[in-house]
C-alpha atoms as a PDB file:
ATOM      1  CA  UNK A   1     -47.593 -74.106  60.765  1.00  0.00           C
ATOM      2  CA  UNK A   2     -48.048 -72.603  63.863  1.00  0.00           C
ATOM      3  CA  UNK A   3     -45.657 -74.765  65.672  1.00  0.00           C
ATOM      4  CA  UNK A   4     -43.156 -74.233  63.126  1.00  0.00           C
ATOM      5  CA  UNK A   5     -42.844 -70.509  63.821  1.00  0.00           C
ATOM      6  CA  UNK A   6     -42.648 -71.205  67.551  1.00  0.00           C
ATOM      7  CA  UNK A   7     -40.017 -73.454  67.257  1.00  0.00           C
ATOM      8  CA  UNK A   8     -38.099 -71.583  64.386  1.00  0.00           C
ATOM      9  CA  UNK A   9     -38.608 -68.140  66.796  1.00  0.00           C
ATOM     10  CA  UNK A  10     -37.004 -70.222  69.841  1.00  0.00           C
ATOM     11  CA  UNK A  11     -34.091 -71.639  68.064  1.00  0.00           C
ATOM     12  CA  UNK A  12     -33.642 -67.924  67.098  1.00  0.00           C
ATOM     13  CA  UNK A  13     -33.835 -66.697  70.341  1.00  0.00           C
ATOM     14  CA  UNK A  14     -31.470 -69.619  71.992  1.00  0.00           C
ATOM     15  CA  UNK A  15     -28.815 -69.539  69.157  1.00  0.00           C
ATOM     16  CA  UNK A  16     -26.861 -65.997  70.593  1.00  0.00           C
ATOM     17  CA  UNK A  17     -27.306 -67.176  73.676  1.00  0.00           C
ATOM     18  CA  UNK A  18     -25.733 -70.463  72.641  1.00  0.00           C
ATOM     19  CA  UNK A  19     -22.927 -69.002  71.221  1.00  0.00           C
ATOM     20  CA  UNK A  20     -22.075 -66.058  73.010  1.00  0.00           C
ATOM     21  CA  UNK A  21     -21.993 -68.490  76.777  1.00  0.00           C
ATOM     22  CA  UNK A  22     -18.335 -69.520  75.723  1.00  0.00           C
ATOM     23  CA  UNK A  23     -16.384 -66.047  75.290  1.00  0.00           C
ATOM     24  CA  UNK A  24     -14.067 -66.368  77.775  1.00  0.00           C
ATOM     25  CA  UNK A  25     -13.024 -62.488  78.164  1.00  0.00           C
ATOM     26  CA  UNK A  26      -9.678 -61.493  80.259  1.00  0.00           C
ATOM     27  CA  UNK A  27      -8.990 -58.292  81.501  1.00  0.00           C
ATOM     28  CA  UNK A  28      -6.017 -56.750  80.412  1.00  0.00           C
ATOM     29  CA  UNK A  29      -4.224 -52.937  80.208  1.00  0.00           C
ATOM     30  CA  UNK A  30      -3.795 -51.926  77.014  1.00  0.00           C
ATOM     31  CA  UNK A  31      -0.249 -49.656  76.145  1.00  0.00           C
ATOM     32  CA  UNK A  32      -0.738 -47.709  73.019  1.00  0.00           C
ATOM     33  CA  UNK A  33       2.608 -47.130  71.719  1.00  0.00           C
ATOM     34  CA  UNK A  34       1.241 -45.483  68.111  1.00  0.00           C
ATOM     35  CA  UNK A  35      -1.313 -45.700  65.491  1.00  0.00           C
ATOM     36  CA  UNK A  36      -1.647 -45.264  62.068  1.00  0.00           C
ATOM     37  CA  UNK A  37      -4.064 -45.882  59.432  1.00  0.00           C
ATOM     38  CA  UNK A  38      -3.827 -46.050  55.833  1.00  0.00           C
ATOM     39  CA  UNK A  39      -7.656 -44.923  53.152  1.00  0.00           C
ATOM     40  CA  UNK A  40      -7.023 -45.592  49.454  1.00  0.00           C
ATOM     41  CA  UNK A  41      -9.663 -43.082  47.300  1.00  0.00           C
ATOM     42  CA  UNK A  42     -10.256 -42.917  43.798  1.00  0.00           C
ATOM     43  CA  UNK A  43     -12.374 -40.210  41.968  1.00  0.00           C
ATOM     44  CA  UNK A  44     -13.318 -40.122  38.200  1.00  0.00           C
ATOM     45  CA  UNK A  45     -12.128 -37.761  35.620  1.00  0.00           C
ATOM     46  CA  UNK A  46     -14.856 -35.072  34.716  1.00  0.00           C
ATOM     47  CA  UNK A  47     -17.931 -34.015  35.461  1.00  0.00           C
ATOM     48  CA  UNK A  48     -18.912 -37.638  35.947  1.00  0.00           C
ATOM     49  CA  UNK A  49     -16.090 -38.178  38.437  1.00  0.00           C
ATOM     50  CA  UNK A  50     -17.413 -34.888  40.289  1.00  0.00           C
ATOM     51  CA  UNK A  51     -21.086 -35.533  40.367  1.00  0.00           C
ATOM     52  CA  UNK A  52     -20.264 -39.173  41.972  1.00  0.00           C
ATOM     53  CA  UNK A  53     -17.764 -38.079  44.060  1.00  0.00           C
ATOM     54  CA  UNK A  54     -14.518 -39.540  45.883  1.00  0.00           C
ATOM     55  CA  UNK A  55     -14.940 -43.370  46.607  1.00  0.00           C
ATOM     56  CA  UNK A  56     -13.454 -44.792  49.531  1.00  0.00           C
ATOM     57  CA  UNK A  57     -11.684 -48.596  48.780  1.00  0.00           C
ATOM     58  CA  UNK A  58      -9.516 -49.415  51.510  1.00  0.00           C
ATOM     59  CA  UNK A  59      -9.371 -48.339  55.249  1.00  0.00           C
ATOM     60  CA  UNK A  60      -6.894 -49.909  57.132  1.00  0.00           C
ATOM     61  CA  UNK A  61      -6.404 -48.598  60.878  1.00  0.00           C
ATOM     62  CA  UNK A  62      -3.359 -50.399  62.893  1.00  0.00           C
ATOM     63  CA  UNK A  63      -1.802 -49.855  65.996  1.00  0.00           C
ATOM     64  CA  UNK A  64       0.964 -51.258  67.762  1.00  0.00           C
ATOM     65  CA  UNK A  65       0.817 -51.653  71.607  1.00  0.00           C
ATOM     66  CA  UNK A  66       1.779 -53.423  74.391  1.00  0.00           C
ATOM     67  CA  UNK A  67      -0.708 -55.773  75.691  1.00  0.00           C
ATOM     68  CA  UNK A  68      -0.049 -57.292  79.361  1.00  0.00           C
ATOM     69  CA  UNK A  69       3.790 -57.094  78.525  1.00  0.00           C
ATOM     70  CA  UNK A  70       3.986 -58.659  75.162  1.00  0.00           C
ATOM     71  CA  UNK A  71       4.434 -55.952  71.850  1.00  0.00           C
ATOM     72  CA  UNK A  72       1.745 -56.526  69.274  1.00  0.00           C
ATOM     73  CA  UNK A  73       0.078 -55.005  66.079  1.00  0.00           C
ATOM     74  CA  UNK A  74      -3.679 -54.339  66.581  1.00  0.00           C
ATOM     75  CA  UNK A  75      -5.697 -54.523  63.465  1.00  0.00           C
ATOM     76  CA  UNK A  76      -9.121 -52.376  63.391  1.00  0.00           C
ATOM     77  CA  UNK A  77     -12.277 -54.955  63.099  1.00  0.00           C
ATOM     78  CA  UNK A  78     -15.269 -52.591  63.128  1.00  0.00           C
ATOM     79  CA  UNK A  79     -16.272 -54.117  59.670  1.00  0.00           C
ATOM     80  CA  UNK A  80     -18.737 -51.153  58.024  1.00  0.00           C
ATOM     81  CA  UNK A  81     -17.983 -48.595  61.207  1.00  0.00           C
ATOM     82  CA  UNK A  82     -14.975 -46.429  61.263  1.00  0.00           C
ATOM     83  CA  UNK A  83     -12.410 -47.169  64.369  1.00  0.00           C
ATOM     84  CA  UNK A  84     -10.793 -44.548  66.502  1.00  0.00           C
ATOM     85  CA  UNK A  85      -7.459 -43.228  66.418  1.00  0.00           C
ATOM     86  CA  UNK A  86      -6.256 -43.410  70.301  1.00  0.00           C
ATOM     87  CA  UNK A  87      -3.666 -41.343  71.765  1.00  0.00           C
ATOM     88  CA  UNK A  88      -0.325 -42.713  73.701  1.00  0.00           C
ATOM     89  CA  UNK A  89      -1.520 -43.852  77.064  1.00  0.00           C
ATOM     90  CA  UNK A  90      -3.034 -46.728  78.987  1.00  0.00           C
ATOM     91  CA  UNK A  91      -6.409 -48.061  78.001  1.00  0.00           C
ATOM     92  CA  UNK A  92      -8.601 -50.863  79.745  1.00  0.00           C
ATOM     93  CA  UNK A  93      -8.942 -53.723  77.433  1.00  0.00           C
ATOM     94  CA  UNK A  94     -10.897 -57.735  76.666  1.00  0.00           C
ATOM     95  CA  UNK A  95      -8.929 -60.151  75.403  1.00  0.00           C
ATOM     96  CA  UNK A  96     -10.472 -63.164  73.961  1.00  0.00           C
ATOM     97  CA  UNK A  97      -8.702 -66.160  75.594  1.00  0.00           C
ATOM     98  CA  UNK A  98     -10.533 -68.844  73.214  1.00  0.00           C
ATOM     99  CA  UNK A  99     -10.142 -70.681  70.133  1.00  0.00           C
ATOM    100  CA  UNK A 100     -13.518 -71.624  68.085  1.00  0.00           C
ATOM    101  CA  UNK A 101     -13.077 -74.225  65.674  1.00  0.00           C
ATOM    102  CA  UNK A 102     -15.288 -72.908  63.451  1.00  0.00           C
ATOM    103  CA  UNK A 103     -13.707 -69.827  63.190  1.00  0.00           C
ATOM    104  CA  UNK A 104     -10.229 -71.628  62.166  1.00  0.00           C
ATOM    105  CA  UNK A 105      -9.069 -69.991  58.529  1.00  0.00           C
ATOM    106  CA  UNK A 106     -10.180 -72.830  56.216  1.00  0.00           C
ATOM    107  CA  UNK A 107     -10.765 -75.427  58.517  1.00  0.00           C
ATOM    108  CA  UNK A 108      -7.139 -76.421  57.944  1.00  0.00           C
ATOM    109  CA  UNK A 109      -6.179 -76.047  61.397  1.00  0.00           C
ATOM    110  CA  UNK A 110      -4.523 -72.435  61.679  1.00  0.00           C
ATOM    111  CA  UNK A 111      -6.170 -70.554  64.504  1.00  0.00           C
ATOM    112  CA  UNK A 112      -8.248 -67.144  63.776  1.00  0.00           C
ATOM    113  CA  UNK A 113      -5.954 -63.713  65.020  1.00  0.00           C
ATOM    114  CA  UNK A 114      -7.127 -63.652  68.714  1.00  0.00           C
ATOM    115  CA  UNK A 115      -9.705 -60.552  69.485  1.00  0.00           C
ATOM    116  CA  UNK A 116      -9.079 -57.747  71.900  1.00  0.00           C
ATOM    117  CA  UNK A 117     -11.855 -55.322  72.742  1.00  0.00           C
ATOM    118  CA  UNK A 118     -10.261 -51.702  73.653  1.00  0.00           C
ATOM    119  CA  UNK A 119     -12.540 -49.606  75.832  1.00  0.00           C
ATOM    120  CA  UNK A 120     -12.227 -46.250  76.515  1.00  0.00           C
ATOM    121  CA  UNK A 121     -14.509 -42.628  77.114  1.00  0.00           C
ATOM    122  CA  UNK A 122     -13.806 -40.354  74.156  1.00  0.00           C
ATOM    123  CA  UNK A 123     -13.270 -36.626  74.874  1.00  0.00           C
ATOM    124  CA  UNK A 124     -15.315 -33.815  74.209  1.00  0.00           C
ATOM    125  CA  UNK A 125     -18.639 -35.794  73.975  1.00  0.00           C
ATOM    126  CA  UNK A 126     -17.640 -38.269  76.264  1.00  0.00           C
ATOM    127  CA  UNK A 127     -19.394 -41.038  74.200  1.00  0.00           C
ATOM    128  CA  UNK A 128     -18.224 -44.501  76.216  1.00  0.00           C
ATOM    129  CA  UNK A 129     -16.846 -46.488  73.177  1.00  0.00           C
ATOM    130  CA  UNK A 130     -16.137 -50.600  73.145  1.00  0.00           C
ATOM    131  CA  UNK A 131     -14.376 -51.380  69.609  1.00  0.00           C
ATOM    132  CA  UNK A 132     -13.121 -54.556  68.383  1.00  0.00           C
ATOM    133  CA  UNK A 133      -9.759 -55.193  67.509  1.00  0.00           C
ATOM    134  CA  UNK A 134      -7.492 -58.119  66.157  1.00  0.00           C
ATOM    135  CA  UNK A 135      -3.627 -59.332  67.464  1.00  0.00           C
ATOM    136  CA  UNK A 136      -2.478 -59.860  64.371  1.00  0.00           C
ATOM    137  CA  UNK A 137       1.576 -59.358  64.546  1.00  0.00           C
ATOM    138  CA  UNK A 138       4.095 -58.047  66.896  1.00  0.00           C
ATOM    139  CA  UNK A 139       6.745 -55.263  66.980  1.00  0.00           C
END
């Protein structure tokens, strides 16, 4: 039993590690041309409706930009974390020069929307953020 746990607790250990060895990251400047986002809400009528409050079902948060030359739609990718809005200007940017099989929609072949990590120092607090976005169209 004891064995098992060791073993089980190194494959743990070893699997990010594993996985994360083949990101091939490029660095590229990142244009932001604009932004927009999009939150559907829905409240219930009455008191019930104002004891449980508004209710959140969609966030959508898309940009379009202009990545190393080449116009494209940025789709947010923070899954339970709200992204930023960014202002027009330059930002410095990851983009994810890979393709994992596994990660292929269905396994039928059709590669995954390629990732681009946007990093930039947010004003006021001057909190250094790293969010992950998607490529997933052009302009």
């Amino acid at each position: 039993m004891k064995h098992t746990t060791v073993l089980l607790l190194a494959l743990l250990i070893l699997m990010p590690m594993a996985s994360g060895k083949d990101k091939k990251l490029v660095n590229v400047k990142i244009e932001v041309v604009s932004d927009e986002g999009m939150q559907g809400t829905f409240q219930g009528d009455g008191a019930i409706g104002a004891a449980v409050g508004r209710r959140v079902l969609t966030d959508a948060w898309t940009m379009k930009v202009i990545v190393n030359g080449d116009h494209a739609i940025l789709t947010c990718y923070e899954n339970h974390h709200p992204c930023h809005f960014l202002g027009a200007g330059t930002y410095d940017g990851e983009l994810e020069t890979h393709r994992k099989k596994e990660w292929e929609y269905g396994g039928d072949g059709r590669p995954k929307d390629p990732d681009l990590w946007i990093h930039y120092i947010r004003p006021i607090d001057h909190v250094d953020i790293r969010e992950h976005w998607t490529v997933s169209g052009s302009w």
